[in-house]
Protein backbone atom coordinates (compact mmCIF):
# COMPACT_ATOMS: atom_id res chain seq x y z
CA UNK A 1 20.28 -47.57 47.31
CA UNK A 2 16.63 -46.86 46.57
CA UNK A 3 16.01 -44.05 44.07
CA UNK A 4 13.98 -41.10 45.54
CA UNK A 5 10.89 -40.33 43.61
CA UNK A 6 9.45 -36.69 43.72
CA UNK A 7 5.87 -35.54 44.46
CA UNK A 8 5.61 -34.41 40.47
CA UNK A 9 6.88 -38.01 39.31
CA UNK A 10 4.46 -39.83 41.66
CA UNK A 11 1.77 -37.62 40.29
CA UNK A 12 2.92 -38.46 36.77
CA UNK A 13 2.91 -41.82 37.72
CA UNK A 14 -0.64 -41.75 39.47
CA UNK A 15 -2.35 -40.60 36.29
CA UNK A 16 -0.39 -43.02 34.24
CA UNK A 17 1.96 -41.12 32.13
CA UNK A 18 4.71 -42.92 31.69
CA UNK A 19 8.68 -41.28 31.79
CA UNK A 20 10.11 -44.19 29.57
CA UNK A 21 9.65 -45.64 26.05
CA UNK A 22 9.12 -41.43 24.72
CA UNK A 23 7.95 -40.91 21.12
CA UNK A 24 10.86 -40.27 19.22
CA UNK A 25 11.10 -37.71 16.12
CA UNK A 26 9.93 -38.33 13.09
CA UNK A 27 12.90 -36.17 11.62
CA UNK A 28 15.97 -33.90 11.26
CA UNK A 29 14.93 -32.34 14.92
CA UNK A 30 15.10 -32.81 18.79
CA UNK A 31 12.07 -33.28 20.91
CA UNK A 32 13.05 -30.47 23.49
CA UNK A 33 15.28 -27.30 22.71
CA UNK A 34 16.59 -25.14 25.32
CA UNK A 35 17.37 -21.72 24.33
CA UNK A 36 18.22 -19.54 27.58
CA UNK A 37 15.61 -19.87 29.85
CA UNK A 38 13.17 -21.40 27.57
CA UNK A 39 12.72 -25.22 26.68
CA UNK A 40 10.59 -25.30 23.04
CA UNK A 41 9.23 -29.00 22.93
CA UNK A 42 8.89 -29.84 19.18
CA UNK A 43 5.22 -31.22 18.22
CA UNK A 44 3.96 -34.42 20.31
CA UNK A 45 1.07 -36.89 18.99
CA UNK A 46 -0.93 -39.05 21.17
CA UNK A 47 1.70 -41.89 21.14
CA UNK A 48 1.99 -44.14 23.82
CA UNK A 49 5.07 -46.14 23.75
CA UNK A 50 5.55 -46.95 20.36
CA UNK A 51 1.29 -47.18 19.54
CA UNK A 52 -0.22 -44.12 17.82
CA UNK A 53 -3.65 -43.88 19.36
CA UNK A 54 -6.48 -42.17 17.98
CA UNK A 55 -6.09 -41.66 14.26
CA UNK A 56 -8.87 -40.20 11.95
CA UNK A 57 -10.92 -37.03 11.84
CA UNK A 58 -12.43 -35.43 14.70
CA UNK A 59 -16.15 -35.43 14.27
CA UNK A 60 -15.37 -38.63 11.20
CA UNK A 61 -13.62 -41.49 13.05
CA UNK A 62 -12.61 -39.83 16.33
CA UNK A 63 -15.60 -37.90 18.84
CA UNK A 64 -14.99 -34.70 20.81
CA UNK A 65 -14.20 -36.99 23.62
CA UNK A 66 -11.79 -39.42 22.22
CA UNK A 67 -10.05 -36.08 20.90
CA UNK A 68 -10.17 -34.66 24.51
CA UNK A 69 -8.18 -37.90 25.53
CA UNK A 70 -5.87 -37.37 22.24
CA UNK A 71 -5.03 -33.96 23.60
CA UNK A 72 -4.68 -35.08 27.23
CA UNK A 73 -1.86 -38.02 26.22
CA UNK A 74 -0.12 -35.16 23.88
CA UNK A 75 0.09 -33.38 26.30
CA UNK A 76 1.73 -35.43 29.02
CA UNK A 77 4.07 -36.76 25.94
CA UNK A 78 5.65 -33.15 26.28
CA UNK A 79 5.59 -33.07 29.90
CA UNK A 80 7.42 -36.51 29.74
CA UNK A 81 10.13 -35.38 27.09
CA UNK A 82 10.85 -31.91 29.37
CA UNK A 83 11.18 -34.35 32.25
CA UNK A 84 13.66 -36.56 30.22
CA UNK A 85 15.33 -34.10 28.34
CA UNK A 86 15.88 -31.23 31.38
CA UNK A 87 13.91 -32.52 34.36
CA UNK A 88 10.59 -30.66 35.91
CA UNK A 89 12.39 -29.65 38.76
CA UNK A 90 13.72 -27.00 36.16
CA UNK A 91 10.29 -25.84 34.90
CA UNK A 92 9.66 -22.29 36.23
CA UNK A 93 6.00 -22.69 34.31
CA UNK A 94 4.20 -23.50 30.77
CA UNK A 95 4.08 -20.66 28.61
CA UNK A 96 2.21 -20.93 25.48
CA UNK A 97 0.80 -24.02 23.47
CA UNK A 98 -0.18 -24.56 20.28
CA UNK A 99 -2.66 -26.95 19.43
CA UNK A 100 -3.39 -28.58 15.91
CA UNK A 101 -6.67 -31.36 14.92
CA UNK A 102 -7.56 -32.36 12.12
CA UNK A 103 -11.47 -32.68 11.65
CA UNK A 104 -14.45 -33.13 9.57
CA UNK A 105 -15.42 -30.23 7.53
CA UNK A 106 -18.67 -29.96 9.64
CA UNK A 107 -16.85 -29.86 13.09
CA UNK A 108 -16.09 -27.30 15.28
CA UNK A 109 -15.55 -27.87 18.73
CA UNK A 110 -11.58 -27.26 18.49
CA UNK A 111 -11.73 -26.06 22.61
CA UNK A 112 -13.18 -28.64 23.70
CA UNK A 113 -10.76 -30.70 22.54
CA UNK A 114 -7.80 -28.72 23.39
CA UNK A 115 -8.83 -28.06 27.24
CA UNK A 116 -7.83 -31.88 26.83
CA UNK A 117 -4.45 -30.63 26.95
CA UNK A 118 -5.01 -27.80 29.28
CA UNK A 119 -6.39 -29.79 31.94
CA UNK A 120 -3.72 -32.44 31.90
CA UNK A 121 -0.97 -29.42 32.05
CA UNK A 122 -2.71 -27.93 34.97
CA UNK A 123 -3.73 -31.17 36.78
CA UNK A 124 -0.01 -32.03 36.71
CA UNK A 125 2.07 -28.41 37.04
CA UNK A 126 -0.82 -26.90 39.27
CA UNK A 127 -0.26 -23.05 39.31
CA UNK A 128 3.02 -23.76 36.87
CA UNK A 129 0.58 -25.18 34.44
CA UNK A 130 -1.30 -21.91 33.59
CA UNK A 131 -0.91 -20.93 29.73
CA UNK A 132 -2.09 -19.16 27.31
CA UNK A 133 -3.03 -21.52 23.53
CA UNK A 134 -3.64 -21.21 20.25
CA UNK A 135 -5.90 -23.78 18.19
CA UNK A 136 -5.82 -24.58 15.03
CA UNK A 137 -7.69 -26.42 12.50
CA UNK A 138 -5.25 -28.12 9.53
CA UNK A 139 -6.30 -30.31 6.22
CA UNK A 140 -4.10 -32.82 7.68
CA UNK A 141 -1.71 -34.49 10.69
CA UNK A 142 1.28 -36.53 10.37
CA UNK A 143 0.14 -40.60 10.13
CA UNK A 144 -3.31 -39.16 10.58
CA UNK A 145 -3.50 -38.41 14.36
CA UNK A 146 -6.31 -36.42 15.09
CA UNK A 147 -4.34 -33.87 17.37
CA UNK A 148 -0.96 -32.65 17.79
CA UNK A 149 0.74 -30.10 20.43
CA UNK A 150 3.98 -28.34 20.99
CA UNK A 151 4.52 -25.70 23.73
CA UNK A 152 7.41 -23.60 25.49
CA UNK A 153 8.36 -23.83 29.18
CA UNK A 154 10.47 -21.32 31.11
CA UNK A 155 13.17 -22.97 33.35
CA UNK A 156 14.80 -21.77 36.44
């Protein structure tokens, strides 16, 4: 029997984010938590497969750009753990999400970087992808990435 696959996961597919071989945690936690109606998804890292991608300091090492793409594969890292852990046929929509770089003293261009994230949520989730975010600039990332995210999504 051939396994169906929806309109989301062929969409997930088409812009390459892959649903196996998930970052796993780098500690004493779970990548998604589901309290009620609400599915916390602990902090992701531009990791594909087991590779960390884009290390360094934005506006150092890593441009605006490169961060943008940083953001974008954080991003679907969380919408590839909610799939695993609870399935997007359970997400109701995106909440919130909270956005972390590390950069270069001299740097500031934190949204431009984040709307990597953003625009991967809504090109993915359409309408359920609207959220409000929070940025924030930190001294330092785990094993230097440049960007981090975790978010909350509400399920049905």
């Amino acid at each position: 029997m051939e396994k169906t696959i929806s309109p989301l996961q062929e969409r997930l597919q088409a812009l390459g984010i892959p649903l196996t071989d998930l970052p796993r945690p780098g500690g004493s936690y779970v990548s998604v938590n589901v309290r009620g109606a609400i599915a916390y998804v602990a902090i992701q890292f531009p990791i594909r497969g087991e590779e960390y991608q884009f290390r360094g300091r934005l506006g150092q090492e890593i441009t605006t750009d490169e961060g943008y793409k940083a953001a974008a594969l954080a991003a679907a890292n969380a919408i590839a753990q909610v799939e695993s852990y609870v399935g997007l046929y359970r997400v109701l929509g995106l909440n919130h999400v909270d956005i972390y770089y590390q950069s270069s003293e001299e740097w500031d261009e934190g949204p431009q970087v984040a709307n990597g994230a953003s625009d991967l949520f809504l090109r993915v989730l359409g309408e359920k992808g609207q959220h409000s975010r929070s940025i924030f600039g930190v001294h330092k990332l785990p094993r230097n990435f440049c960007v981090g995210i975790s978010c909350t999504f509400t399920l049905l």
